[in-house]
PDB file of N, CA and C in Angstrom:
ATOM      1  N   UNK A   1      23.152  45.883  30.973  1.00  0.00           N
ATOM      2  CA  UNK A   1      23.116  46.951  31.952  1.00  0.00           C
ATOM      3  C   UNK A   1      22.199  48.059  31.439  1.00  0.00           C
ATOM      4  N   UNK A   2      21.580  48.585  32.257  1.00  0.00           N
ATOM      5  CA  UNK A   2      20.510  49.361  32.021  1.00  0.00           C
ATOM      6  C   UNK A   2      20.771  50.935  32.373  1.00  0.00           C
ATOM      7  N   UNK A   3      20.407  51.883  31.016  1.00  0.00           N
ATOM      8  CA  UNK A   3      20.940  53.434  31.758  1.00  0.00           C
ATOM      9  C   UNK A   3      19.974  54.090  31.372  1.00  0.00           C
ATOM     10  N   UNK A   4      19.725  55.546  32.109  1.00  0.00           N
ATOM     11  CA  UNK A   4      18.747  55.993  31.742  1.00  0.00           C
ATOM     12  C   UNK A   4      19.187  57.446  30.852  1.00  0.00           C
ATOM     13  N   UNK A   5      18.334  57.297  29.637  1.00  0.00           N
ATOM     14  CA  UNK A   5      18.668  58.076  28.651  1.00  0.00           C
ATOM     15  C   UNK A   5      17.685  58.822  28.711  1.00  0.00           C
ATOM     16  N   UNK A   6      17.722  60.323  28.280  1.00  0.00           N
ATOM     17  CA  UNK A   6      16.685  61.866  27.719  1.00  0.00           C
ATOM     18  C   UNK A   6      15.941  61.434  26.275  1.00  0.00           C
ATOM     19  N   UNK A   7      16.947  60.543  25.417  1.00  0.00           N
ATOM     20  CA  UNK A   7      16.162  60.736  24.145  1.00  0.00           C
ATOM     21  C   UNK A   7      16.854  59.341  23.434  1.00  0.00           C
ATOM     22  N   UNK A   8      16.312  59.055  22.104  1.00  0.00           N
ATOM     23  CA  UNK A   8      16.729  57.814  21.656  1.00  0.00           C
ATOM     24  C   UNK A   8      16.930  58.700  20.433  1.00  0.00           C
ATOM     25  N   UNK A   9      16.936  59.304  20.011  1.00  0.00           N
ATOM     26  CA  UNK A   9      17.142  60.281  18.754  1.00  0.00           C
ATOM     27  C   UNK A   9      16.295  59.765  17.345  1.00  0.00           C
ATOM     28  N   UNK A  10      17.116  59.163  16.012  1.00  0.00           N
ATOM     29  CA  UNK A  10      16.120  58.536  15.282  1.00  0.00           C
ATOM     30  C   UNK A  10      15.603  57.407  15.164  1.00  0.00           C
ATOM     31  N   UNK A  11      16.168  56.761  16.964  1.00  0.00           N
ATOM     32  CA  UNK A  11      15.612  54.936  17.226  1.00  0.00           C
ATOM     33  C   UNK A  11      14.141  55.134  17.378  1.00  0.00           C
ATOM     34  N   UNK A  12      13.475  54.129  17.157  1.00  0.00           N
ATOM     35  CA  UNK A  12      12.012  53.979  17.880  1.00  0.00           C
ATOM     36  C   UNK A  12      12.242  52.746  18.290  1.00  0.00           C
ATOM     37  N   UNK A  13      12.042  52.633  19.493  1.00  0.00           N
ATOM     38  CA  UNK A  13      11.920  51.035  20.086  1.00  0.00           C
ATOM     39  C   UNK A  13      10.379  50.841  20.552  1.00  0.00           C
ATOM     40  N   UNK A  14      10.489  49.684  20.476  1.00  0.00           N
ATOM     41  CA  UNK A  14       9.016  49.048  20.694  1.00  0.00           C
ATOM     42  C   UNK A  14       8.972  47.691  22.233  1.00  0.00           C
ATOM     43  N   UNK A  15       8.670  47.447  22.836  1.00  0.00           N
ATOM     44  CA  UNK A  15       8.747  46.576  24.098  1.00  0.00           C
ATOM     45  C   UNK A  15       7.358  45.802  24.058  1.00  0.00           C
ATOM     46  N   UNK A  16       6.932  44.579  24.537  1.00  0.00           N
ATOM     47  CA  UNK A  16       6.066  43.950  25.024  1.00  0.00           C
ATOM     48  C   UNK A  16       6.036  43.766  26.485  1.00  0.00           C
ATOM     49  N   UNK A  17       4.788  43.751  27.033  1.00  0.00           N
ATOM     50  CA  UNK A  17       4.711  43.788  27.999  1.00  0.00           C
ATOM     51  C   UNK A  17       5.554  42.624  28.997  1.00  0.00           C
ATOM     52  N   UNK A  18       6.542  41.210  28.799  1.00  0.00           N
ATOM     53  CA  UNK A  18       6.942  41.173  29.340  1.00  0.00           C
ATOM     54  C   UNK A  18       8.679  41.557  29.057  1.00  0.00           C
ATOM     55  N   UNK A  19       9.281  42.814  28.502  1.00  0.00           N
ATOM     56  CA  UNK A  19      10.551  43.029  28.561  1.00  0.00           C
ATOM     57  C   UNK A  19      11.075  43.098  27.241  1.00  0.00           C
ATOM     58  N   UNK A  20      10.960  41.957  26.215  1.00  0.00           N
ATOM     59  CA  UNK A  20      11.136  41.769  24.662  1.00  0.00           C
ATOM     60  C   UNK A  20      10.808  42.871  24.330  1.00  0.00           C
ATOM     61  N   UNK A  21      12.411  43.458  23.500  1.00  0.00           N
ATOM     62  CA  UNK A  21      11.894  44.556  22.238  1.00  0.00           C
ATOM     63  C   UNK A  21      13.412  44.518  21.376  1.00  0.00           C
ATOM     64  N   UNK A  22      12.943  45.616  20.609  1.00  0.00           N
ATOM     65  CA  UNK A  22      14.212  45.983  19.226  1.00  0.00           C
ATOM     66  C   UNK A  22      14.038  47.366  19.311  1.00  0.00           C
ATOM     67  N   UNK A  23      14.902  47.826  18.311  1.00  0.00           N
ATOM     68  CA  UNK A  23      14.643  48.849  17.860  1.00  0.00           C
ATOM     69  C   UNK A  23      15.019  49.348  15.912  1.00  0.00           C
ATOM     70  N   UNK A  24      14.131  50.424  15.783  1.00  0.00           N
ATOM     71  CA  UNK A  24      14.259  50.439  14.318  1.00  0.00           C
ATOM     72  C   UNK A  24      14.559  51.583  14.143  1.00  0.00           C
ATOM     73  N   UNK A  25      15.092  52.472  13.127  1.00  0.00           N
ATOM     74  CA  UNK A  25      15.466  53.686  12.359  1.00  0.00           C
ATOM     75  C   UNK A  25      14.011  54.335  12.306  1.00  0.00           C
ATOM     76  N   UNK A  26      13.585  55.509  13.003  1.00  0.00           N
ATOM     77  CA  UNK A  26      13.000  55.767  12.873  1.00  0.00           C
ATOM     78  C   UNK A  26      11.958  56.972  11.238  1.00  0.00           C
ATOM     79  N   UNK A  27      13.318  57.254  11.131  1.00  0.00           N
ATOM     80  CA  UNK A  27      12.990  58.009   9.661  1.00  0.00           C
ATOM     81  C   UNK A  27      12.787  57.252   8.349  1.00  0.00           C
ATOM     82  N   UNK A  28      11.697  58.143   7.667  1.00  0.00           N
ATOM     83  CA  UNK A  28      10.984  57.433   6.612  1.00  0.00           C
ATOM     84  C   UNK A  28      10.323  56.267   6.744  1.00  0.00           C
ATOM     85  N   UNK A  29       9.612  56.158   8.517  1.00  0.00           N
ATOM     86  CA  UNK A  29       8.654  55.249   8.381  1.00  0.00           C
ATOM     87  C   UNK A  29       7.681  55.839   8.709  1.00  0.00           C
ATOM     88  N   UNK A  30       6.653  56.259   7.620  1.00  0.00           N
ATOM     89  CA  UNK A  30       5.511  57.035   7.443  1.00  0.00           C
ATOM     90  C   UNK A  30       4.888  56.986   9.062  1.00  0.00           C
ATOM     91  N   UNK A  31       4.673  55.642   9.733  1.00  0.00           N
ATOM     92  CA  UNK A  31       3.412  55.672  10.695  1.00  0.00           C
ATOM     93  C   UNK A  31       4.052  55.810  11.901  1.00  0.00           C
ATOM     94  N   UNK A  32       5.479  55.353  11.939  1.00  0.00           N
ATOM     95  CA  UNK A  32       6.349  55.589  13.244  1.00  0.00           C
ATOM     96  C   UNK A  32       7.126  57.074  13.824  1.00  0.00           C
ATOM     97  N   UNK A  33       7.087  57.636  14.874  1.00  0.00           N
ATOM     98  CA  UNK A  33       7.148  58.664  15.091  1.00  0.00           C
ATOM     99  C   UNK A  33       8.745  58.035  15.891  1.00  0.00           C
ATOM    100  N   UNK A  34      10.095  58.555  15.934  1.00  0.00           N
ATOM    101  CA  UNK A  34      11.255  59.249  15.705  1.00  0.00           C
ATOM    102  C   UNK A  34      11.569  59.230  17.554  1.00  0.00           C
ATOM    103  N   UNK A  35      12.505  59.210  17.864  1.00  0.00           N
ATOM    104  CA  UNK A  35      12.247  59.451  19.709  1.00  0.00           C
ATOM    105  C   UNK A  35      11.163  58.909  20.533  1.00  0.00           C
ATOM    106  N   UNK A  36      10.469  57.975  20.171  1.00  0.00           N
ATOM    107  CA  UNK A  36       9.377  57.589  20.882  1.00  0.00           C
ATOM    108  C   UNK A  36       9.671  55.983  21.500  1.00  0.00           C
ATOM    109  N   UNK A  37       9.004  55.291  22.295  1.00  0.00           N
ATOM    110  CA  UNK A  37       9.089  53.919  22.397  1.00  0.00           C
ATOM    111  C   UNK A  37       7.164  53.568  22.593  1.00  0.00           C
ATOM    112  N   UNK A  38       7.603  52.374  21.546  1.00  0.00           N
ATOM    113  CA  UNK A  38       6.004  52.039  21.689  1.00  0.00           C
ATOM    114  C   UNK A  38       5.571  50.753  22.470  1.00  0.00           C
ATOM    115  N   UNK A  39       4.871  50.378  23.021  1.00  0.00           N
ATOM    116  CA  UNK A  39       4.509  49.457  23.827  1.00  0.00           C
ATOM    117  C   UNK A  39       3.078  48.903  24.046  1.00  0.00           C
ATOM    118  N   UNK A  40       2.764  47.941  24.537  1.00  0.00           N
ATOM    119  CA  UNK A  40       1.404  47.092  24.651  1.00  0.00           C
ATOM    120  C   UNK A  40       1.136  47.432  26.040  1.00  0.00           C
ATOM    121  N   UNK A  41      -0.200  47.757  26.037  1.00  0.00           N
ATOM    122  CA  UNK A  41      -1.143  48.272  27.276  1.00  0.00           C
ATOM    123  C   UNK A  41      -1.998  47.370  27.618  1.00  0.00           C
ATOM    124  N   UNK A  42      -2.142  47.040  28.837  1.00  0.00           N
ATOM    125  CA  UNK A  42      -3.598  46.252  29.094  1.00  0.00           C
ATOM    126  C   UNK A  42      -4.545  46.913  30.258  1.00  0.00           C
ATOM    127  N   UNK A  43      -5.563  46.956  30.153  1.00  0.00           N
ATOM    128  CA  UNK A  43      -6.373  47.898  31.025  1.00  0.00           C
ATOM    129  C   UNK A  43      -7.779  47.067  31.628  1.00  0.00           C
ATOM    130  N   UNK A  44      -7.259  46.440  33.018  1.00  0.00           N
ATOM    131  CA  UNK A  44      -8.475  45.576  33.124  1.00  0.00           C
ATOM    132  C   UNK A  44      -8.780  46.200  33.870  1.00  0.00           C
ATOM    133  N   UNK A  45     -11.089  46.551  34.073  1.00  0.00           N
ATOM    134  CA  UNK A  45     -11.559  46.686  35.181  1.00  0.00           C
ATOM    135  C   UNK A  45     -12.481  45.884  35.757  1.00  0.00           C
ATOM    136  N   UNK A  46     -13.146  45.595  37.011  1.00  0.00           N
ATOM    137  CA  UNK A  46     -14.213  44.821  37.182  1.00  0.00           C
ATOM    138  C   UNK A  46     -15.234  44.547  36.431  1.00  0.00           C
ATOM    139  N   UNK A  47     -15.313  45.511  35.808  1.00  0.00           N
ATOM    140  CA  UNK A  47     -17.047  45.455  34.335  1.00  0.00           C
ATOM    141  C   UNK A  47     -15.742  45.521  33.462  1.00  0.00           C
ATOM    142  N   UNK A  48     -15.717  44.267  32.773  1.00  0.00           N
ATOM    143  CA  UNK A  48     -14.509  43.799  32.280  1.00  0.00           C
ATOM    144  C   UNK A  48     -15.151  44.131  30.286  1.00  0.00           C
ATOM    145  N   UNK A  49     -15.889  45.167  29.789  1.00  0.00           N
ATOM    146  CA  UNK A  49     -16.629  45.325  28.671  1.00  0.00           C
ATOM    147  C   UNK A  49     -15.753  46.262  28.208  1.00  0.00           C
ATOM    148  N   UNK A  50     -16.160  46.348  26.505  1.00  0.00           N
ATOM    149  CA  UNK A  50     -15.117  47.150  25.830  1.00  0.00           C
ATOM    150  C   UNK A  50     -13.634  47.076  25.439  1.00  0.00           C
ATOM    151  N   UNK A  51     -13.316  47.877  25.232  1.00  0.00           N
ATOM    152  CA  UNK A  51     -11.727  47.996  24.585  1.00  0.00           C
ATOM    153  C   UNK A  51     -10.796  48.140  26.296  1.00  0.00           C
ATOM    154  N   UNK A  52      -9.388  47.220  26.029  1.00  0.00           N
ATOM    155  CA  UNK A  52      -8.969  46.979  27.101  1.00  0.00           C
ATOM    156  C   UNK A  52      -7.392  46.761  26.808  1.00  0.00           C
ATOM    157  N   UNK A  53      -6.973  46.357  25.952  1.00  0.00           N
ATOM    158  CA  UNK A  53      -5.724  46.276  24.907  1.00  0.00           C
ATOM    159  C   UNK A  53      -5.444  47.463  24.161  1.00  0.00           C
ATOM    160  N   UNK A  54      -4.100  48.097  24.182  1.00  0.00           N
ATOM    161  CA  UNK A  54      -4.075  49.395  23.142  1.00  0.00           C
ATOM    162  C   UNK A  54      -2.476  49.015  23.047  1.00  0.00           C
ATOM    163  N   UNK A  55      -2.010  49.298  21.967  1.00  0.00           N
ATOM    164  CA  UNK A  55      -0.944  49.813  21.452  1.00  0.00           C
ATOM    165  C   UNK A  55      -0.383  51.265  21.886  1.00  0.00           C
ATOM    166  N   UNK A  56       0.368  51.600  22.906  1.00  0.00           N
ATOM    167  CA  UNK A  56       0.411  52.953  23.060  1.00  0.00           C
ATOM    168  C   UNK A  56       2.098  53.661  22.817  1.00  0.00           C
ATOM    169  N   UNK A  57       2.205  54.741  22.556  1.00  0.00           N
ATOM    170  CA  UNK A  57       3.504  55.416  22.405  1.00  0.00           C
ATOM    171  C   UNK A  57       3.677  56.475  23.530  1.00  0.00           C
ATOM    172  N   UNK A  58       5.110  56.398  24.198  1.00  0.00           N
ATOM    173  CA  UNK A  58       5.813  57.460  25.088  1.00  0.00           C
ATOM    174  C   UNK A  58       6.867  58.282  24.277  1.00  0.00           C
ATOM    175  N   UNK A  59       6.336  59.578  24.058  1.00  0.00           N
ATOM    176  CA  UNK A  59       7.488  60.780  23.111  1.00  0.00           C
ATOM    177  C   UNK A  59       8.542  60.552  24.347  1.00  0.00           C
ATOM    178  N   UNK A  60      10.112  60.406  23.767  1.00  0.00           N
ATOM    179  CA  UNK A  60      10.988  61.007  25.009  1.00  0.00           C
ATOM    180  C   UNK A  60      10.652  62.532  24.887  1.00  0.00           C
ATOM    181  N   UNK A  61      10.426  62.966  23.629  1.00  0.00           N
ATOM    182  CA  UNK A  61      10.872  64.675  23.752  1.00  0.00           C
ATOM    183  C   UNK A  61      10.106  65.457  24.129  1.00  0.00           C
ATOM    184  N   UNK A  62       8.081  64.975  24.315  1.00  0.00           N
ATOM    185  CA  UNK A  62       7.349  65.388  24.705  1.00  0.00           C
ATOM    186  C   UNK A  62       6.901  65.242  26.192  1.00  0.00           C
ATOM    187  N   UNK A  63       7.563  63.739  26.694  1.00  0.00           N
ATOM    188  CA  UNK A  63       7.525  62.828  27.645  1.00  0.00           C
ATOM    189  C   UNK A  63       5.754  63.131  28.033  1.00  0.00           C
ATOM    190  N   UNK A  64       5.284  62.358  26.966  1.00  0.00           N
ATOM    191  CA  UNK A  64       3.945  62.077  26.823  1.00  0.00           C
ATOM    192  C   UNK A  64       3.410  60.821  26.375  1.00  0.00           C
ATOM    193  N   UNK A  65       2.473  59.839  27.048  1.00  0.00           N
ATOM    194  CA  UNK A  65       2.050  58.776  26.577  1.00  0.00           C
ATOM    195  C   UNK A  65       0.688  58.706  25.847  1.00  0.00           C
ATOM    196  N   UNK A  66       0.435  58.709  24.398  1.00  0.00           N
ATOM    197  CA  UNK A  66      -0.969  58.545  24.160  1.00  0.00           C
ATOM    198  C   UNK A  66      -1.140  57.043  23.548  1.00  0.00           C
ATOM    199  N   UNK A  67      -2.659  56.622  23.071  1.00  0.00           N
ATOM    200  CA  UNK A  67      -3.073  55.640  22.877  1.00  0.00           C
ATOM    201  C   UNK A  67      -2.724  55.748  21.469  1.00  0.00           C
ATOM    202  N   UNK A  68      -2.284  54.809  19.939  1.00  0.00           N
ATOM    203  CA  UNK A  68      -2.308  55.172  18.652  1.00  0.00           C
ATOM    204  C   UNK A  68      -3.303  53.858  17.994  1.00  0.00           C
ATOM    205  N   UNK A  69      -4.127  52.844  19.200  1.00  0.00           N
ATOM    206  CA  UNK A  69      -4.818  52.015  18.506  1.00  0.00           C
ATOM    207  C   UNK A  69      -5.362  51.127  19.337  1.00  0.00           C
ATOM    208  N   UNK A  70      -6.585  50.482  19.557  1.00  0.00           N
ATOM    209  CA  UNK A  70      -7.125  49.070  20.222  1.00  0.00           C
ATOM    210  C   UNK A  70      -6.973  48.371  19.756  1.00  0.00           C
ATOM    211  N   UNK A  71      -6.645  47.295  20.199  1.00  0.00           N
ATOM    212  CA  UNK A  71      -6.377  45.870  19.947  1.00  0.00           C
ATOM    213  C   UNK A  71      -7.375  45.210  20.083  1.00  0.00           C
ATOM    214  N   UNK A  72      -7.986  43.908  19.847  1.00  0.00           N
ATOM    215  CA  UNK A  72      -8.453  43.121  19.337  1.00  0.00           C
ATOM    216  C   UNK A  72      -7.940  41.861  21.173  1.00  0.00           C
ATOM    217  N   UNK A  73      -8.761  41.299  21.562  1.00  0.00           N
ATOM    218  CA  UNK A  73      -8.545  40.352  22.700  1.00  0.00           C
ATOM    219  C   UNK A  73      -7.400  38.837  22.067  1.00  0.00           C
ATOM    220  N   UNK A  74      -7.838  39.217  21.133  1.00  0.00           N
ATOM    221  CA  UNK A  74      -7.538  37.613  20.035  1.00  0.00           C
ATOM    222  C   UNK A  74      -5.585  38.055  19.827  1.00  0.00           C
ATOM    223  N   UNK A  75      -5.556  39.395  19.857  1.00  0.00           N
ATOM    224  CA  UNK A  75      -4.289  39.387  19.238  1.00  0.00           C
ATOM    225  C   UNK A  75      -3.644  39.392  20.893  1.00  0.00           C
ATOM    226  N   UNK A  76      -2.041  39.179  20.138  1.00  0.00           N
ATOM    227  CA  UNK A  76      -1.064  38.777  21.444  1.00  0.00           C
ATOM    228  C   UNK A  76      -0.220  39.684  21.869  1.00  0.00           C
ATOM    229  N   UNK A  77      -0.140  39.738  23.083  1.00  0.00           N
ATOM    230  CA  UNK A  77       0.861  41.454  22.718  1.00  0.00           C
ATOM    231  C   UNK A  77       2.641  40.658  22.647  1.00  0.00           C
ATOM    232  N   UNK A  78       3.136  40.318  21.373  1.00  0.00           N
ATOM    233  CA  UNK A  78       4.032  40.723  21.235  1.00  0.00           C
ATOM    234  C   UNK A  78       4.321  41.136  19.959  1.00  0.00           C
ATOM    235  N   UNK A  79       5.517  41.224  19.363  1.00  0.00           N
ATOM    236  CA  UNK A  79       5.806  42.219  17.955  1.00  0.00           C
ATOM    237  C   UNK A  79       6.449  40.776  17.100  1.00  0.00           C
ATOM    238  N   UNK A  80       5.722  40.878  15.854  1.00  0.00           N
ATOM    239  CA  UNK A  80       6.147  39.941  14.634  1.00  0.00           C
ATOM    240  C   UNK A  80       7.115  40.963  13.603  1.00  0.00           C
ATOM    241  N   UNK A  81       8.378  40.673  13.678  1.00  0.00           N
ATOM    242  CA  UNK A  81       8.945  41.270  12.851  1.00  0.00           C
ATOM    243  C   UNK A  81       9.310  40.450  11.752  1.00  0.00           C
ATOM    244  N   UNK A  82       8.780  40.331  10.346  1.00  0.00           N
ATOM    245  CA  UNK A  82       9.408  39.169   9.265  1.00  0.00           C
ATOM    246  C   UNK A  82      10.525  39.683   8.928  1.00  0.00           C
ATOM    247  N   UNK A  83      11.137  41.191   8.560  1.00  0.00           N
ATOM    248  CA  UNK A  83      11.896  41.650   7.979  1.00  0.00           C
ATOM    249  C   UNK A  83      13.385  41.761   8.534  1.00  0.00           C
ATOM    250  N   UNK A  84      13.011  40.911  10.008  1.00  0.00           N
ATOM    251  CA  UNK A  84      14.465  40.859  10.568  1.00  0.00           C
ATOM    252  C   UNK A  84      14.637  39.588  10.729  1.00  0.00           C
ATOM    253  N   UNK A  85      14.488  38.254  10.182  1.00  0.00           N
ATOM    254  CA  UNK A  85      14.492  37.468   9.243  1.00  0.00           C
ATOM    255  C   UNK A  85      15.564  37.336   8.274  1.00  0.00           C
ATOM    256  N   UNK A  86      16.603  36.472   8.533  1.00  0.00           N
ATOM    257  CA  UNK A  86      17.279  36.377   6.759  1.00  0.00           C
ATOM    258  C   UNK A  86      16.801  35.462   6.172  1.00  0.00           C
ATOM    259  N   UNK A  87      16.608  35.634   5.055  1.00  0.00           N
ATOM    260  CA  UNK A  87      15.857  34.778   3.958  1.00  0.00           C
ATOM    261  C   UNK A  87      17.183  33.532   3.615  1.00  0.00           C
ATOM    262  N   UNK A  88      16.523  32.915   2.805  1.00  0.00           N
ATOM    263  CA  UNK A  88      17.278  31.938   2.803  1.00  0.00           C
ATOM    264  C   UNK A  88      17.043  31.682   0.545  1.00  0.00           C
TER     265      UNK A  88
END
């Protein structure tokens, strides 16, 4: 069931574009920003040249979306997590 929340506090969740995500502790991860959810962008136009894939983040607290990177056509938009993984 789905609700709509103001803030995720120190979660950062991450989503792929079709629905798949997690979420992680956002503190003390140097590159991840705290209240945010990050997600895969695709941006097609007719002159189909250039950067078109981005990695982008929505602040809940700023409720602002910017770009934090281009992607590469080759890569896939979903999220490889090894560390949630139990080893064996």
């Amino acid at each position: 069931m789905w609700a709509k929340v103001d803030s995720v506090g120190d979660r950062v969740l991450f989503f792929d574009r079709h629905g798949h995500g997690f979420s992680l502790e956002g503190n003390g991860a140097a590159e991840l920003r705290r209240d945010c959810v990050y997600f895969m962008h695709e941006k097609r136009t007719w002159v189909d040249a250039g950067e078109h894939r981005f990695l982008c983040r929505y602040s809940m607290e700023d409720r602002e979306v910017d770009r934090v990177v281009s992607l590469a056509d080759t890569f896939g938009d979903t999220w490889v997590v090894p560390g949630l993984c139990p080893s064996e």
